[in-house]
C-alpha atoms as a PDB file:
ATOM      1  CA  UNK A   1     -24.323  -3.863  -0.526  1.00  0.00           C
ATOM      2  CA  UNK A   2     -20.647  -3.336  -0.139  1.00  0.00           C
ATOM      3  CA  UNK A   3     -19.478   0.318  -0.197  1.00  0.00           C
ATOM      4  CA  UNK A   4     -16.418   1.997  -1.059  1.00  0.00           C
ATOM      5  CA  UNK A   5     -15.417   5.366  -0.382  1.00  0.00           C
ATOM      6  CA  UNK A   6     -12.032   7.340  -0.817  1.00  0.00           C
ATOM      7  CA  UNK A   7     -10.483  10.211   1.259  1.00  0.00           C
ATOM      8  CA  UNK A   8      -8.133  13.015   0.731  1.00  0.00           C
ATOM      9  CA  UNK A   9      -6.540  12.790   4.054  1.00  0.00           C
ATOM     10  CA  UNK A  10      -4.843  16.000   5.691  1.00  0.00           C
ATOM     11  CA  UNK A  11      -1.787  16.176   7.060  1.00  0.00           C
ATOM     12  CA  UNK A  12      -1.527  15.765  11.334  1.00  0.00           C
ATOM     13  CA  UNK A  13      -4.536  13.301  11.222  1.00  0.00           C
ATOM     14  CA  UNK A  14      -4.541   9.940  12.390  1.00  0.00           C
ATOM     15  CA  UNK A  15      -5.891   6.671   9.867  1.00  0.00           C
ATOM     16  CA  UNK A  16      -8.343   6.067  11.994  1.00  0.00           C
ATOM     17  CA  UNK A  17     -12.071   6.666  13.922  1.00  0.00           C
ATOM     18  CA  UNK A  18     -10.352   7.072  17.537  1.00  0.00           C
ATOM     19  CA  UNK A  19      -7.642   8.551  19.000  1.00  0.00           C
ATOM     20  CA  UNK A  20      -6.090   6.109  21.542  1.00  0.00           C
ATOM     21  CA  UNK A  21      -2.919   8.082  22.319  1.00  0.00           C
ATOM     22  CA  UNK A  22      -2.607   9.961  25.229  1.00  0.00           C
ATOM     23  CA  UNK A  23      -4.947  11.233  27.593  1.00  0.00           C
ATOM     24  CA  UNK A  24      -5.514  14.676  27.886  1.00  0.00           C
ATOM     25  CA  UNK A  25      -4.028  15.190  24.675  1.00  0.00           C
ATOM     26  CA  UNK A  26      -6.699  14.933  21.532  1.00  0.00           C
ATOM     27  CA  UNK A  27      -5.188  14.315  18.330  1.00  0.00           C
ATOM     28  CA  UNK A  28      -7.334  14.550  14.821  1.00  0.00           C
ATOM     29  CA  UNK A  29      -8.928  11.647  13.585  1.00  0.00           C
ATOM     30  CA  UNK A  30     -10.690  10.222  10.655  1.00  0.00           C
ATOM     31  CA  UNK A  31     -14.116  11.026  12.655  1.00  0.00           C
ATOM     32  CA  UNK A  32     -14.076  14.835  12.206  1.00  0.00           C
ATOM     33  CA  UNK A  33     -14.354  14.219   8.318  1.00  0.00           C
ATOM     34  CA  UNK A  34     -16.271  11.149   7.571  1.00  0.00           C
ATOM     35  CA  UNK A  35     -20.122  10.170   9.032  1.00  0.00           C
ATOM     36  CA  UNK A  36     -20.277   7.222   7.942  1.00  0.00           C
ATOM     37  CA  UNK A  37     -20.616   4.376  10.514  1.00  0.00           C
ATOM     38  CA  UNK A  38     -19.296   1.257   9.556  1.00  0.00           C
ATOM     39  CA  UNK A  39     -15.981   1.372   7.832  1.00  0.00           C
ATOM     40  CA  UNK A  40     -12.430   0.716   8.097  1.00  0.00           C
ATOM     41  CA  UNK A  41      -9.450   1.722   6.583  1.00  0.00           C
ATOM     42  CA  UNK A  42      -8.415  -0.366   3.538  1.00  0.00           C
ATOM     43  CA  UNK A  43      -4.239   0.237   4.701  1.00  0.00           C
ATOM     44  CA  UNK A  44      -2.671   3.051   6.217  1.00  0.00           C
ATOM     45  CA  UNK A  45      -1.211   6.781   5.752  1.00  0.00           C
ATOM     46  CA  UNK A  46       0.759   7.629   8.141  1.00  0.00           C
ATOM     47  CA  UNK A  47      -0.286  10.465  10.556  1.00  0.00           C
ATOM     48  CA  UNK A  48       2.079  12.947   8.993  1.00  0.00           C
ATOM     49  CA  UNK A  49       1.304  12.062   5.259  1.00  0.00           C
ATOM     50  CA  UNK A  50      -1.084  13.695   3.167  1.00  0.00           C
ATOM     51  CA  UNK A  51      -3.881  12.598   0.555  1.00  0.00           C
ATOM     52  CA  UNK A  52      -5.424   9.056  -0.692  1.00  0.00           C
ATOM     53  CA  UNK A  53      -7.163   7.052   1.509  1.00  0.00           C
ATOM     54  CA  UNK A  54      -9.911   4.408   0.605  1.00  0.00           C
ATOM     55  CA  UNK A  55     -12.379   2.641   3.315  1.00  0.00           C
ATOM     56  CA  UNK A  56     -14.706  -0.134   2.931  1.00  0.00           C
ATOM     57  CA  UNK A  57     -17.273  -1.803   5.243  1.00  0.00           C
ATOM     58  CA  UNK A  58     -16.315  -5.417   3.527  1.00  0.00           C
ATOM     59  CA  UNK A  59     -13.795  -7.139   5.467  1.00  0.00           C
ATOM     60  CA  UNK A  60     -13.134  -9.267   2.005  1.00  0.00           C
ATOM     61  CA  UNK A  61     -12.145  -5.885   0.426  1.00  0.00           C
ATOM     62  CA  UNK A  62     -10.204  -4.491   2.769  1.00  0.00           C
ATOM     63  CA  UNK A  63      -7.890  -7.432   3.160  1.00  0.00           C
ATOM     64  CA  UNK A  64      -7.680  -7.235  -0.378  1.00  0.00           C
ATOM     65  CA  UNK A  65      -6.554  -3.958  -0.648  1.00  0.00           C
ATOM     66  CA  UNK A  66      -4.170  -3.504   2.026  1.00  0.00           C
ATOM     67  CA  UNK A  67      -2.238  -7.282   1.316  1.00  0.00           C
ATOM     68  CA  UNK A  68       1.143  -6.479   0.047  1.00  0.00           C
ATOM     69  CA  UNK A  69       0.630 -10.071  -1.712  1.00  0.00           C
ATOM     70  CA  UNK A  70      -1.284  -8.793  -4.435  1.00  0.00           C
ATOM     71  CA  UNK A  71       1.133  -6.205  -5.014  1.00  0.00           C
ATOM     72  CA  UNK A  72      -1.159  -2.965  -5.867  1.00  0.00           C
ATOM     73  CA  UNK A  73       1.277  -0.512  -6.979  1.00  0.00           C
ATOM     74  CA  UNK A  74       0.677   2.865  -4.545  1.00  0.00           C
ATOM     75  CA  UNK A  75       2.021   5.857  -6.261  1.00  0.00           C
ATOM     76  CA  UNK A  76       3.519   9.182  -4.326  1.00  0.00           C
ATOM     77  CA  UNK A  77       4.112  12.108  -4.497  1.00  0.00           C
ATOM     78  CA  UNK A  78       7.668  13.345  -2.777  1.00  0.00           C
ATOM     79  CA  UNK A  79       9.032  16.803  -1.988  1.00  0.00           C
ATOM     80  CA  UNK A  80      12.221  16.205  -0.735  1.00  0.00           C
ATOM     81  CA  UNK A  81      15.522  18.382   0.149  1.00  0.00           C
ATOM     82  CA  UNK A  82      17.928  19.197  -2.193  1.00  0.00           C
ATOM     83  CA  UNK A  83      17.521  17.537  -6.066  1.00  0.00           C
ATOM     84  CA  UNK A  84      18.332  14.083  -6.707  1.00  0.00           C
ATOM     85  CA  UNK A  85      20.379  13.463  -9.787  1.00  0.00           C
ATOM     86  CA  UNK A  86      20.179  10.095 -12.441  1.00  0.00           C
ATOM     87  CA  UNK A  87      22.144   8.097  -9.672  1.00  0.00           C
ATOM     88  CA  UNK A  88      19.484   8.590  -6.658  1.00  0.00           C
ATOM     89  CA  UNK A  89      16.876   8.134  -8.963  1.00  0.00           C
ATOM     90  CA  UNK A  90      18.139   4.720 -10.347  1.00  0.00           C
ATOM     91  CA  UNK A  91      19.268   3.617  -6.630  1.00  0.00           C
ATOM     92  CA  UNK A  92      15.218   4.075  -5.745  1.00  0.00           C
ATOM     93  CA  UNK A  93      14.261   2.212  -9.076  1.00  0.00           C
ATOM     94  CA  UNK A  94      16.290  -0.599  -8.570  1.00  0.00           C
ATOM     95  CA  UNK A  95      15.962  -1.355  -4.794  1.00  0.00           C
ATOM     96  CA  UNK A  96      17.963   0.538  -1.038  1.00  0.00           C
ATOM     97  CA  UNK A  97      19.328  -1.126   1.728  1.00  0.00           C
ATOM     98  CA  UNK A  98      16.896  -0.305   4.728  1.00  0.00           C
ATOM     99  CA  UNK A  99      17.209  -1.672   8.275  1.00  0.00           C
ATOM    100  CA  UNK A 100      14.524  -4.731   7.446  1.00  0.00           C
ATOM    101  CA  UNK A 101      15.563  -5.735   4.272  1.00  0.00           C
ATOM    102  CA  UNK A 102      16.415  -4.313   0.617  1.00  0.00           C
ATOM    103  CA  UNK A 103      13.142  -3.061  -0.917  1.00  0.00           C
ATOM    104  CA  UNK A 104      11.992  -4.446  -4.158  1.00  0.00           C
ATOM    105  CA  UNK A 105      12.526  -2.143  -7.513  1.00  0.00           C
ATOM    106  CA  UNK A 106      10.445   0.624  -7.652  1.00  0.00           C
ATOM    107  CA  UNK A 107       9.533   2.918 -10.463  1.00  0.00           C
ATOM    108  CA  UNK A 108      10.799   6.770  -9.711  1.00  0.00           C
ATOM    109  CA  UNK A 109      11.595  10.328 -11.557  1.00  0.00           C
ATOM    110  CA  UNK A 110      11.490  13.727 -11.028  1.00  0.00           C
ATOM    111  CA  UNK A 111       8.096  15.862 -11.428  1.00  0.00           C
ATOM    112  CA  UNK A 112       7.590  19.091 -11.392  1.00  0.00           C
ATOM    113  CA  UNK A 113       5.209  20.205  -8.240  1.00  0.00           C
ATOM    114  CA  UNK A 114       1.555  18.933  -8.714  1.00  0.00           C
ATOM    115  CA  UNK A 115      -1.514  21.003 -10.401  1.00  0.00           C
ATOM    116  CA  UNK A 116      -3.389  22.222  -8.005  1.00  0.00           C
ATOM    117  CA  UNK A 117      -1.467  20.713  -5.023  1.00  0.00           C
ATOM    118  CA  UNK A 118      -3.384  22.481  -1.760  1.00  0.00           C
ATOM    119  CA  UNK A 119      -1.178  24.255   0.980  1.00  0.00           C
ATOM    120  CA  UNK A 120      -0.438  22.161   3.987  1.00  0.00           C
ATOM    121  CA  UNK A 121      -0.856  23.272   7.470  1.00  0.00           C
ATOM    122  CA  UNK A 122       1.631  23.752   8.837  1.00  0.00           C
ATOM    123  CA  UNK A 123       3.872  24.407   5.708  1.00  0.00           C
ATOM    124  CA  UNK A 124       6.888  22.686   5.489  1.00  0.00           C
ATOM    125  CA  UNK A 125       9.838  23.844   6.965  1.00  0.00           C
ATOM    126  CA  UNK A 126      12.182  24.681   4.147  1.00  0.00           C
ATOM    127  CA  UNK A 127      15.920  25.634   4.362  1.00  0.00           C
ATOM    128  CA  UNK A 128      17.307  28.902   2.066  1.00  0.00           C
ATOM    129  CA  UNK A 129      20.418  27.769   1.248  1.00  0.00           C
ATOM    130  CA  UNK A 130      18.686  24.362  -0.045  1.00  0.00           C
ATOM    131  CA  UNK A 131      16.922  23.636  -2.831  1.00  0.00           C
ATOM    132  CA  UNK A 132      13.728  21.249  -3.094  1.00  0.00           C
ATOM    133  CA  UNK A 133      11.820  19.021  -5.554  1.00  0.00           C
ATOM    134  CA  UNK A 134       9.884  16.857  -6.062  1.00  0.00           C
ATOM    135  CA  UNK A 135       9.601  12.755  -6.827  1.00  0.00           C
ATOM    136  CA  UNK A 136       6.950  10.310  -8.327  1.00  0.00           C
ATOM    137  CA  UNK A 137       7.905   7.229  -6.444  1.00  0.00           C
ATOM    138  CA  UNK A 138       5.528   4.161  -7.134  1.00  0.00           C
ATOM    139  CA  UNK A 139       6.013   0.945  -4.749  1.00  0.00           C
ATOM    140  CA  UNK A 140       4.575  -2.147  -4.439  1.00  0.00           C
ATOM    141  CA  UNK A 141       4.801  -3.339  -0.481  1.00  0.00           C
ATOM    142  CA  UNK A 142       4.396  -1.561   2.411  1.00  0.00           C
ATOM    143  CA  UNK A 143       7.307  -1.616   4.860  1.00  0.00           C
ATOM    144  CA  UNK A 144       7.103   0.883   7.956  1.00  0.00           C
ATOM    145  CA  UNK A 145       7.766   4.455   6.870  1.00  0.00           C
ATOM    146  CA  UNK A 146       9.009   3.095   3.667  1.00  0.00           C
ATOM    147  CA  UNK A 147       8.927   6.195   1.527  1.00  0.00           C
ATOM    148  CA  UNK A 148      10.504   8.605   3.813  1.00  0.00           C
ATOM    149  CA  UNK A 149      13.284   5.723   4.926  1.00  0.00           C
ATOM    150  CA  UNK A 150      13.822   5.321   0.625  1.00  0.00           C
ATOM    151  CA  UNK A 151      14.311   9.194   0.269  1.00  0.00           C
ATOM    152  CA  UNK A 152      16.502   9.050   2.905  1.00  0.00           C
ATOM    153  CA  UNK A 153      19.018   6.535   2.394  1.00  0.00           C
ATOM    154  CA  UNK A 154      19.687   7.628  -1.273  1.00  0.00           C
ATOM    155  CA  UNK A 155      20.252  11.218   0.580  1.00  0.00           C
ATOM    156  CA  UNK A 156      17.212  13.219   0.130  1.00  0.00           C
ATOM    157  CA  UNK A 157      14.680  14.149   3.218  1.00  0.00           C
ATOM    158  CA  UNK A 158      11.273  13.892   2.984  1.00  0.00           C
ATOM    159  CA  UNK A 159      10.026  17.380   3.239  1.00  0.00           C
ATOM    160  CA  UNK A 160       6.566  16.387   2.575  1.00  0.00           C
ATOM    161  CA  UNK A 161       4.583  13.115   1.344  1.00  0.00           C
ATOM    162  CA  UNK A 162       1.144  12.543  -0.118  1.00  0.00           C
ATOM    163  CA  UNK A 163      -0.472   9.464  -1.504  1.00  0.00           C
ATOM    164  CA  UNK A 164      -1.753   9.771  -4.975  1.00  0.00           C
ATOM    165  CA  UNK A 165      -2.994   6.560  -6.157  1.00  0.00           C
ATOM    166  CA  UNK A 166      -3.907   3.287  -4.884  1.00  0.00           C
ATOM    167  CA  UNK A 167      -3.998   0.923  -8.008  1.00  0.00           C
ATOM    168  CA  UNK A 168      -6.334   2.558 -10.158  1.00  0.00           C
ATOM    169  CA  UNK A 169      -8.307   4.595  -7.822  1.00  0.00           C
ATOM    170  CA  UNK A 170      -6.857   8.105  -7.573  1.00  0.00           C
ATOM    171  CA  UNK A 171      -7.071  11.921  -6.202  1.00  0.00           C
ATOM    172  CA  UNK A 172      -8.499  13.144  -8.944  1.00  0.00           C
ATOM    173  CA  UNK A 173     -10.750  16.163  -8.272  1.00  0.00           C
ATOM    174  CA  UNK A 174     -10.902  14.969  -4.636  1.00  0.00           C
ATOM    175  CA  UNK A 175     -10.193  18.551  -2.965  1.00  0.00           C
ATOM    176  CA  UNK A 176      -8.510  17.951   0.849  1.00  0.00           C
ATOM    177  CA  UNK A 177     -10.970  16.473   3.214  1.00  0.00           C
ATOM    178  CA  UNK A 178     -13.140  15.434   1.313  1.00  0.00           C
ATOM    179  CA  UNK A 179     -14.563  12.240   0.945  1.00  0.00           C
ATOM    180  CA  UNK A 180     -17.158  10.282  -1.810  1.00  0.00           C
ATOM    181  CA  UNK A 181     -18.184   7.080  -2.343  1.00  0.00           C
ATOM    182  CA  UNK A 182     -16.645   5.106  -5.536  1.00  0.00           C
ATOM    183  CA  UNK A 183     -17.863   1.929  -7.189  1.00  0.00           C
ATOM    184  CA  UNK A 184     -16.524  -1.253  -5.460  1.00  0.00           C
ATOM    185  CA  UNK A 185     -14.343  -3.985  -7.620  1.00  0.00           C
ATOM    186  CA  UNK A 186     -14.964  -7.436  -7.737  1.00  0.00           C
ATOM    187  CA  UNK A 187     -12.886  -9.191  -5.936  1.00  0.00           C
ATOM    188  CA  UNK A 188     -11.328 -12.302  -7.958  1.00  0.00           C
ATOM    189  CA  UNK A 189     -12.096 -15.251  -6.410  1.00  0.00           C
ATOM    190  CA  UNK A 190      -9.631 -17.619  -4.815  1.00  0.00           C
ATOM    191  CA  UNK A 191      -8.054 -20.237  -6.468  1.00  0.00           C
ATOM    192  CA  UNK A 192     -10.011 -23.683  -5.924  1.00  0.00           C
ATOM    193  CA  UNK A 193      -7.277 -26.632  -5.568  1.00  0.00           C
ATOM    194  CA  UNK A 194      -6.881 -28.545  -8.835  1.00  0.00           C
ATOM    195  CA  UNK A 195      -9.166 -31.746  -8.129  1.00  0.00           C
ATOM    196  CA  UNK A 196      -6.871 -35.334  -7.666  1.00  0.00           C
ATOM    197  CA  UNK A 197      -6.641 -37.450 -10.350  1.00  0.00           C
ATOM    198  CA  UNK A 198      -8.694 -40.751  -9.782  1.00  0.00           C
ATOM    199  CA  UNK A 199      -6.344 -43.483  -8.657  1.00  0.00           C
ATOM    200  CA  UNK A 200      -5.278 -46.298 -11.047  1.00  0.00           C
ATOM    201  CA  UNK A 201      -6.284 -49.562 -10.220  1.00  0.00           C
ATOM    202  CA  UNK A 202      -3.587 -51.696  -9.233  1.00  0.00           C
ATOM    203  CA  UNK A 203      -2.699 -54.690 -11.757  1.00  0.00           C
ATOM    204  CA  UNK A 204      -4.069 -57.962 -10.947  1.00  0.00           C
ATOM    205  CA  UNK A 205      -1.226 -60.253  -9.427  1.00  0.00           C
ATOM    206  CA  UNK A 206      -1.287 -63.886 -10.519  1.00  0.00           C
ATOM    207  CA  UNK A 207      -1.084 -66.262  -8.108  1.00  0.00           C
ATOM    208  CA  UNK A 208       1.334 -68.823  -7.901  1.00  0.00           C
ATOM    209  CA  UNK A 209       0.873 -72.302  -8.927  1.00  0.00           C
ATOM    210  CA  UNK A 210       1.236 -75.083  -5.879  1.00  0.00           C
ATOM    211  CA  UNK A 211       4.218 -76.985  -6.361  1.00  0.00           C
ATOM    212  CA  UNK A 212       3.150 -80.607  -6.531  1.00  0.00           C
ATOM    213  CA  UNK A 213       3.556 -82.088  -2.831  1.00  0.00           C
ATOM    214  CA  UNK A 214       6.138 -85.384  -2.762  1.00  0.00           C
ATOM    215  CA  UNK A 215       4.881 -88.524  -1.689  1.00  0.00           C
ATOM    216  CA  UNK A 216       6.490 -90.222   1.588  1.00  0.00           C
END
């Protein structure tokens, strides 16, 4: 039976079961949290992002999760420096110039901080003499670093970045660390090629008459 579980990752923890950096120098991994032998990551968080992450033990699944093809909008929640006004927020909805390519629209506004949002250890490191706030940004791909690199360009720092929904699963009373398993989603099928049509018989050609030979 296929199984499904979803994480509220913490921040300074690597997406995954080992730790293949470098020697002598352990980092955190998904193996201090979850027993459960047999699963993979359905996509990434990156090591110094915070909250949803959902693993599966069905390769199917996981491809179908983590494909940017099928476009499952991934919605997060920003704290960046300094507060973006109608301008930065529109730039983000309608697409920034990054490095590999313009990303597509996005939807994006200002929030005030999360219910219930945990502390994060370490805290951020936050600067008197600027302000912070924070962003709902929902994308749709999955280009390296994209959030913080979006933030960025439109002139507003990432201060801190957690993951809030994948699709329609969520962090809903999911407290940090913690882990449960969810009910798995049927997966459409793919798309069977559209059978040929038959072939039409080709018309019947008449065949000539023989011209009457001449006599000698």
């Amino acid at each position: 039976m296929t199984r499904l579980i979803r994480f509220n990752k913490p921040f300074d923890v690597l997406p995954q079961f080992t730790d293949q950096g470098t020697e002598g120098s352990p980092r955190r991994t998904l193996s201090e949290f979850i027993d459960a032998p047999g699963l993979y990551p359905a996509g990434r968080l990156d090591r110094d992002s915070e909250g949803l992450m959902l693993l599966t033990d069905d390769g199917r699944l996981q491809a179908w999760i983590s494909d940017p093809k099928h476009k499952m909008e991934k919605t997060y929640w920003v704290q960046v420096e300094g507060t973006p006004d109608a301008t930065a927020i529109a730039a983000l909805c309608k697409g920034v110039d990054l490095k590999d390519g313009r990303t597509k629209p996005a939807k994006a506004r200002l929030i005030d901080e999360p219910a219930e949002l945990w502390a994060r250890t370490p805290p951020i490191r936050v600067r008197k003499s600027v302000p912070d706030s924070w962003i709902e940004l929902k994308i749709t791909e999955g280009k390296n670093r994209q959030v913080r690199r979006m933030t960025a360009a439109v002139g507003h720092p990432t201060l801190r970045l957690i993951r809030a929904a994948i699709g329609a699963w969520t962090l809903d009373g999911l407290v940090q660390s913690a882990w449960e398993d969810v009910e798995p989603p049927r997966i459409p099928a793919p798309a069977k090629p559209s059978p040929k049509p038959p072939r039409r018989p080709k018309p019947a050609t008449r065949a000539k008459p023989e011209k009457p030979r001449r006599r000698r």
